[in-house]
Protein backbone atom coordinates (compact mmCIF):
# COMPACT_ATOMS: atom_id res chain seq x y z
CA UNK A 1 0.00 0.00 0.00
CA UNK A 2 1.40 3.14 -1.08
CA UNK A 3 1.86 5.97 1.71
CA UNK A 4 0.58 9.12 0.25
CA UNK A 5 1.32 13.15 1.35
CA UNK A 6 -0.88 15.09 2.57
CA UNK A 7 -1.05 19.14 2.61
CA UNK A 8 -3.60 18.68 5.52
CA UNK A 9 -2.38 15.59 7.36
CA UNK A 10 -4.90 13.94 10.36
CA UNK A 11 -2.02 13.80 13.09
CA UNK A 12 -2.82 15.12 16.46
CA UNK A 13 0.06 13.75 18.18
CA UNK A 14 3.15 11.21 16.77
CA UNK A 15 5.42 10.07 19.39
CA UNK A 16 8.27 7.32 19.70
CA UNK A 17 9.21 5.41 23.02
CA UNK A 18 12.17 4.06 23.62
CA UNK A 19 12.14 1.37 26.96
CA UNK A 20 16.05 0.47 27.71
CA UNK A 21 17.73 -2.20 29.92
CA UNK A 22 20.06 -0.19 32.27
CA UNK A 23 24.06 -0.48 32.64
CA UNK A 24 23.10 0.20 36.47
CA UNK A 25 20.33 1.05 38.56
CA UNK A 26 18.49 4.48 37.39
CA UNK A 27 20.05 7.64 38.40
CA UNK A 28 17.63 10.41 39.74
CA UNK A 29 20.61 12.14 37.74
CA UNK A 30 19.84 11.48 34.01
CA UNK A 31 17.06 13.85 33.09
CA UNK A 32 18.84 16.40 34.46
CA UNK A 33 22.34 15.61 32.58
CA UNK A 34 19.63 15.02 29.82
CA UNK A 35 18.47 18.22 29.98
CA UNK A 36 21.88 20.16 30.28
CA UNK A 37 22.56 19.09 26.71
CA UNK A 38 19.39 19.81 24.92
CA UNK A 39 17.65 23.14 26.72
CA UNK A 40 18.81 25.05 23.58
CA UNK A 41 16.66 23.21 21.51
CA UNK A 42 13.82 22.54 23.62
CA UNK A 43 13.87 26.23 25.80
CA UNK A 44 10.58 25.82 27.12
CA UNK A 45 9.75 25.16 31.01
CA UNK A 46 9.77 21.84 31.89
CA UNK A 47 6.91 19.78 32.65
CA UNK A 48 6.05 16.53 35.03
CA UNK A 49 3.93 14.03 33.31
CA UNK A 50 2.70 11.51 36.17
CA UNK A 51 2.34 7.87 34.65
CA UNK A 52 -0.21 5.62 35.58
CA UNK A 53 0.20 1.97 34.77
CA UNK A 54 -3.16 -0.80 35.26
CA UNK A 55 -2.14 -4.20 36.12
CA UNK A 56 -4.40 -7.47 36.03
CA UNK A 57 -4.35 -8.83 39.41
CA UNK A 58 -5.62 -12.55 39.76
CA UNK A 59 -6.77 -13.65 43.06
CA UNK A 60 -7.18 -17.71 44.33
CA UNK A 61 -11.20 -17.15 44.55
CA UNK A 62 -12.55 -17.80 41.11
CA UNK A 63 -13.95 -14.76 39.28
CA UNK A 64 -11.65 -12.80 41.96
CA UNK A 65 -9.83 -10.94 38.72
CA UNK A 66 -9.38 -7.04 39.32
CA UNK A 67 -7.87 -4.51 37.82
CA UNK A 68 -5.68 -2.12 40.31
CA UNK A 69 -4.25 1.21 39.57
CA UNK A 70 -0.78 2.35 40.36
CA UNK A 71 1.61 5.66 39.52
CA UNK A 72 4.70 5.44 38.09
CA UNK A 73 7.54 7.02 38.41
CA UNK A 74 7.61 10.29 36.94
CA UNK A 75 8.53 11.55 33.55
CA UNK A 76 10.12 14.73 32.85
CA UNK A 77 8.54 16.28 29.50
CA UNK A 78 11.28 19.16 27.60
CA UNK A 79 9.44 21.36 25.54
CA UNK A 80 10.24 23.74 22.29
CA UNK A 81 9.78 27.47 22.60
CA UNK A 82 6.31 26.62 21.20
CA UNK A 83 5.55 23.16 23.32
CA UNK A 84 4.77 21.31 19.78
CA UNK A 85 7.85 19.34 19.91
CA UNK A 86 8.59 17.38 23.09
CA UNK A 87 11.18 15.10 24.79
CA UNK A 88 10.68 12.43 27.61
CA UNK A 89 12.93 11.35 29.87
CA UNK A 90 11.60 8.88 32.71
CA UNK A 91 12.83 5.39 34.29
CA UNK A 92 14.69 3.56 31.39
CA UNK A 93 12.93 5.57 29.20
CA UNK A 94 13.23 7.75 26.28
CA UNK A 95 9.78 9.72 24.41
CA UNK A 96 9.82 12.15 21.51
CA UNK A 97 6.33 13.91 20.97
CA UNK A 98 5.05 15.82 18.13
CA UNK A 99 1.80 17.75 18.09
CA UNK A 100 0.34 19.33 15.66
CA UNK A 101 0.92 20.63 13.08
CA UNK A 102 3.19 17.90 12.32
CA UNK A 103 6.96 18.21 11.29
CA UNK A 104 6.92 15.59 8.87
CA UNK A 105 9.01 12.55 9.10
CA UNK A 106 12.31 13.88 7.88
CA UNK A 107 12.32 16.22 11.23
CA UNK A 108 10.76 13.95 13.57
CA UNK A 109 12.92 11.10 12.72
CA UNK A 110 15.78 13.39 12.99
CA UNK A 111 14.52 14.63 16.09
CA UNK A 112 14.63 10.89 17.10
CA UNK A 113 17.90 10.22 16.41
CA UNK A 114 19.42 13.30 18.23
CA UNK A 115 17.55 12.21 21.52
CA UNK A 116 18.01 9.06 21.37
CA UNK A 117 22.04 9.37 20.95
CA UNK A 118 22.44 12.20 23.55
CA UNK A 119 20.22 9.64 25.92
CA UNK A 120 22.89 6.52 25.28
CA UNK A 121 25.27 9.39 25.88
CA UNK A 122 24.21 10.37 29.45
CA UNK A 123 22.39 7.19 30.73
CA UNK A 124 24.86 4.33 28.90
CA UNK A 125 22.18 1.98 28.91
CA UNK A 126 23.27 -1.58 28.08
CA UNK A 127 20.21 -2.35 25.11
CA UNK A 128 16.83 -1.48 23.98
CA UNK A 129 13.76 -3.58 25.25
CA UNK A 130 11.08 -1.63 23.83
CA UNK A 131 10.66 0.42 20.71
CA UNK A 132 7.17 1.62 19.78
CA UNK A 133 5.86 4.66 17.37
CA UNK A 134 2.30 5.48 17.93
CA UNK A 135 0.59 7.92 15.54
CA UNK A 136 -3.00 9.84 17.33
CA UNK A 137 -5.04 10.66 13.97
CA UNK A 138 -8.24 13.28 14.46
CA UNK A 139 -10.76 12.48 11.15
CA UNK A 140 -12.50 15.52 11.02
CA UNK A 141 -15.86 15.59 8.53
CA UNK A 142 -17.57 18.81 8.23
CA UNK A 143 -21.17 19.18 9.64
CA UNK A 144 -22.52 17.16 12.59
CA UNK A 145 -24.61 15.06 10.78
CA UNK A 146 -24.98 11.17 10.72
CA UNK A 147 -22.17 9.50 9.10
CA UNK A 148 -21.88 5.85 7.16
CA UNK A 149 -18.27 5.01 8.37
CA UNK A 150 -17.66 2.49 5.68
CA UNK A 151 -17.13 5.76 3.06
CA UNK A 152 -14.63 6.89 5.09
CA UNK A 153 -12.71 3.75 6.91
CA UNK A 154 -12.10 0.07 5.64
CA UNK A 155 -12.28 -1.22 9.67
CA UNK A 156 -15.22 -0.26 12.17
CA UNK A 157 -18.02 -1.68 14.43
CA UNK A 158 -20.49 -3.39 12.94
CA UNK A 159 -24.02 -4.66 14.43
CA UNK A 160 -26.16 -7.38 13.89
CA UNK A 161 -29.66 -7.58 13.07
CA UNK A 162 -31.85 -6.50 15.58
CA UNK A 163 -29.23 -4.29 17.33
CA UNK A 164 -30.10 -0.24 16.84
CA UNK A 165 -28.07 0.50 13.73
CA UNK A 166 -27.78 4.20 15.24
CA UNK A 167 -24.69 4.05 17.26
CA UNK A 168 -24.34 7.22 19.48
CA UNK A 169 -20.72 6.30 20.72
CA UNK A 170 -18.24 3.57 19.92
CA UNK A 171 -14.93 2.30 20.82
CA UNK A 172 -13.03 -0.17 18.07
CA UNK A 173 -9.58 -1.62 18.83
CA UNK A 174 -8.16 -4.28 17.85
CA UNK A 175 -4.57 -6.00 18.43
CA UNK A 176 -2.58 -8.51 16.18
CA UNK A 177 1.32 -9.59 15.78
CA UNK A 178 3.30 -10.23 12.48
CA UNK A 179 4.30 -13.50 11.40
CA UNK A 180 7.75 -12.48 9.66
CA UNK A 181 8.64 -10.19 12.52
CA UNK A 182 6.70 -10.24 16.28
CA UNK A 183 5.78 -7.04 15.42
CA UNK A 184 2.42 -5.80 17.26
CA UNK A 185 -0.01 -3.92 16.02
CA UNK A 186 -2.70 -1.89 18.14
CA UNK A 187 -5.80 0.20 16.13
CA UNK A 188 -7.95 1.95 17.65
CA UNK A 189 -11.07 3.68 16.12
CA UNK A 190 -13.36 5.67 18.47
CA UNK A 191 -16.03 8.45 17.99
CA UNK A 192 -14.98 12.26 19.42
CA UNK A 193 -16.61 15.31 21.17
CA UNK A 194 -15.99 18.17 18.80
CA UNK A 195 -16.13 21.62 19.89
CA UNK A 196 -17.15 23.20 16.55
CA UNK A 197 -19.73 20.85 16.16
CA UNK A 198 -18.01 18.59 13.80
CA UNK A 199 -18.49 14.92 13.44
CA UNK A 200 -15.07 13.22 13.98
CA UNK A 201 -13.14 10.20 14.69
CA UNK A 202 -9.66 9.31 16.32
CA UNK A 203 -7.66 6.41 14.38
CA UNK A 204 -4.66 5.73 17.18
CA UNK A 205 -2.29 3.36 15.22
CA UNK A 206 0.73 2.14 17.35
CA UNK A 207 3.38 -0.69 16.16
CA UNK A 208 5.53 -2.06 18.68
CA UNK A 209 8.61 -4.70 18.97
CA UNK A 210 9.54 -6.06 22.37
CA UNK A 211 12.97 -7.60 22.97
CA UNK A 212 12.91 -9.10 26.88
CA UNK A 213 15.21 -12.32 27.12
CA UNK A 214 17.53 -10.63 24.80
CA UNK A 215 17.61 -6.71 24.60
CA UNK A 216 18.20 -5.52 21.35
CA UNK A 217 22.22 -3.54 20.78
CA UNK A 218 21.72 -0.05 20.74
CA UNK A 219 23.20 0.44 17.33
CA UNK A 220 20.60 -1.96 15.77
CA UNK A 221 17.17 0.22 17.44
CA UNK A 222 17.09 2.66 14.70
CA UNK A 223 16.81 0.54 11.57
CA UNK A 224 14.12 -1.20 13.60
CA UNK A 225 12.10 1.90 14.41
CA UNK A 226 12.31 2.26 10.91
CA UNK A 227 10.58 -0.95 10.24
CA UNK A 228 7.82 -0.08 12.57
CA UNK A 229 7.03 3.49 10.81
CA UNK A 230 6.70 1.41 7.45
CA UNK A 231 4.73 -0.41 8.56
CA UNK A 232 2.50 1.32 10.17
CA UNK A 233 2.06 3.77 7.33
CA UNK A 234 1.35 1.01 5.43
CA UNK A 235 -1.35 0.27 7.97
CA UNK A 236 -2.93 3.68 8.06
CA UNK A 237 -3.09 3.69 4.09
CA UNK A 238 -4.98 0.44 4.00
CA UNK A 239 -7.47 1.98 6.84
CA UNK A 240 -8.60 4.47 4.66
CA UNK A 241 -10.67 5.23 1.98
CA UNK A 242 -10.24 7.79 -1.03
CA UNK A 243 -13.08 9.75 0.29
CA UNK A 244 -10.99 10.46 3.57
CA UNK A 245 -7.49 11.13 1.63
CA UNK A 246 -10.07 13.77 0.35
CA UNK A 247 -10.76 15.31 3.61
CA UNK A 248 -6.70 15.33 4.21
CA UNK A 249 -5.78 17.37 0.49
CA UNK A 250 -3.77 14.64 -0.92
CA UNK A 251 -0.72 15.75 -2.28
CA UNK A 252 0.83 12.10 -4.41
């Protein structure tokens, strides 16, 4: 599927996470060392984002499942003069955020690359157990009207007979792994509240690779990254109808 450019493109957020195993135990050090080398491209105040993880907890009773909440550590967000373009430094991890309007790939990937090397730099972690790139689309149609969301998208809820065909809300997501590579793949595809009274959609893509018995050499986590933002552009393409490449001004 070929990835097309867009003059108007859907992204409300693109962001890569890096997860590393450590060369020794985290340093309450390493966001600010972090910091001291990038503050004169990302000038703006810094920012706590508070993380909060749910874990499956099973008891001995059957049907004694629950879900339980917990907080993270903390992540330290960098910001631009203009808090579009972000960088995340938290416990064996590395994020780089970037809102809209988007860069483009060219500067986000290079954006990538410079954080991730200063962070290898500073924290000298030992591999990479995690790389994921997640991409937050916003489908925006004009009017607040009633919309048949096979013209616009190739995956979404369906209901049987004798269900209410009008759906006032809906949540879609769905989660599968490559054959070649173990590769995962998370869509999402949910109605939206619009302020100006538009009818719209977010499409969350997000393609992940996990290496845990075996962390992946540091040197080896950007051509891999690389093979997760094919792929999931391939992914968004094949989502998508013509109608909604309409809606984005499709450039080639």
């Amino acid at each position: 599927m070929t990835r097309h450019k867009y003059n108007n493109p859907p992204i409300e957020e693109a962001l890569c996470e890096f997860r590393f195993a450590p060369s020794s135990p985290w340093n309450l050090t390493i966001p600010g060392l972090f910091y001291e080398k990038i503050k004169d491209v990302y000038p703006g105040e810094p920012r706590q984002q508070n993380l909060i993880q749910a874990e499956l907890q099973i008891g001995q009773e059957p049907a004694s499942a629950e879900v339980a909440l917990r907080q993270s550590m903390t992540k330290l967000l960098f910001q631009s003069a203009d808090a579009k373009k972000l960088v995340g430094v938290g416990y064996d991890t590395l994020s780089i955020h970037s809102l809209r309007p988007y860069e483009g790939w060219e500067y986000f990937g290079q954006r990538i690359d410079e954080s991730f090397q200063t962070y290898l730099e500073v924290a000298k972690p030992t591999g990479v157990t995690r790389i994921a790139i997640r991409y937050i689309n916003r489908v925006a149609i004009s009017g607040n009207q009633e919309v048949d969301l096979s013209e616009y998208f190739t995956i979404y809820p369906q209901l049987p007979d004798g269900v209410p065909s009008r759906m006032l809300g809906f949540l879609n997501r769905t989660e599968s792994i490559y054959e070649d590579i173990p590769i995962r793949l998370t869509i999402t595809l949910s109605d939206v509240l619009d302020p100006v009274k538009q009818t719209a959609f977010i499409l969350d893509l997000e393609a992940s690779q996990e290496w845990v018995d075996k962390p992946l050499a540091t040197e080896e986590a950007l051509s891999s990254l690389n093979e997760l933002k094919q792929r999931e552009g391939q992914v968004f393409e094949s989502l998508i109808t013509d109608r909604t490449r309409e809606l984005f001004d499709v450039i080639e």
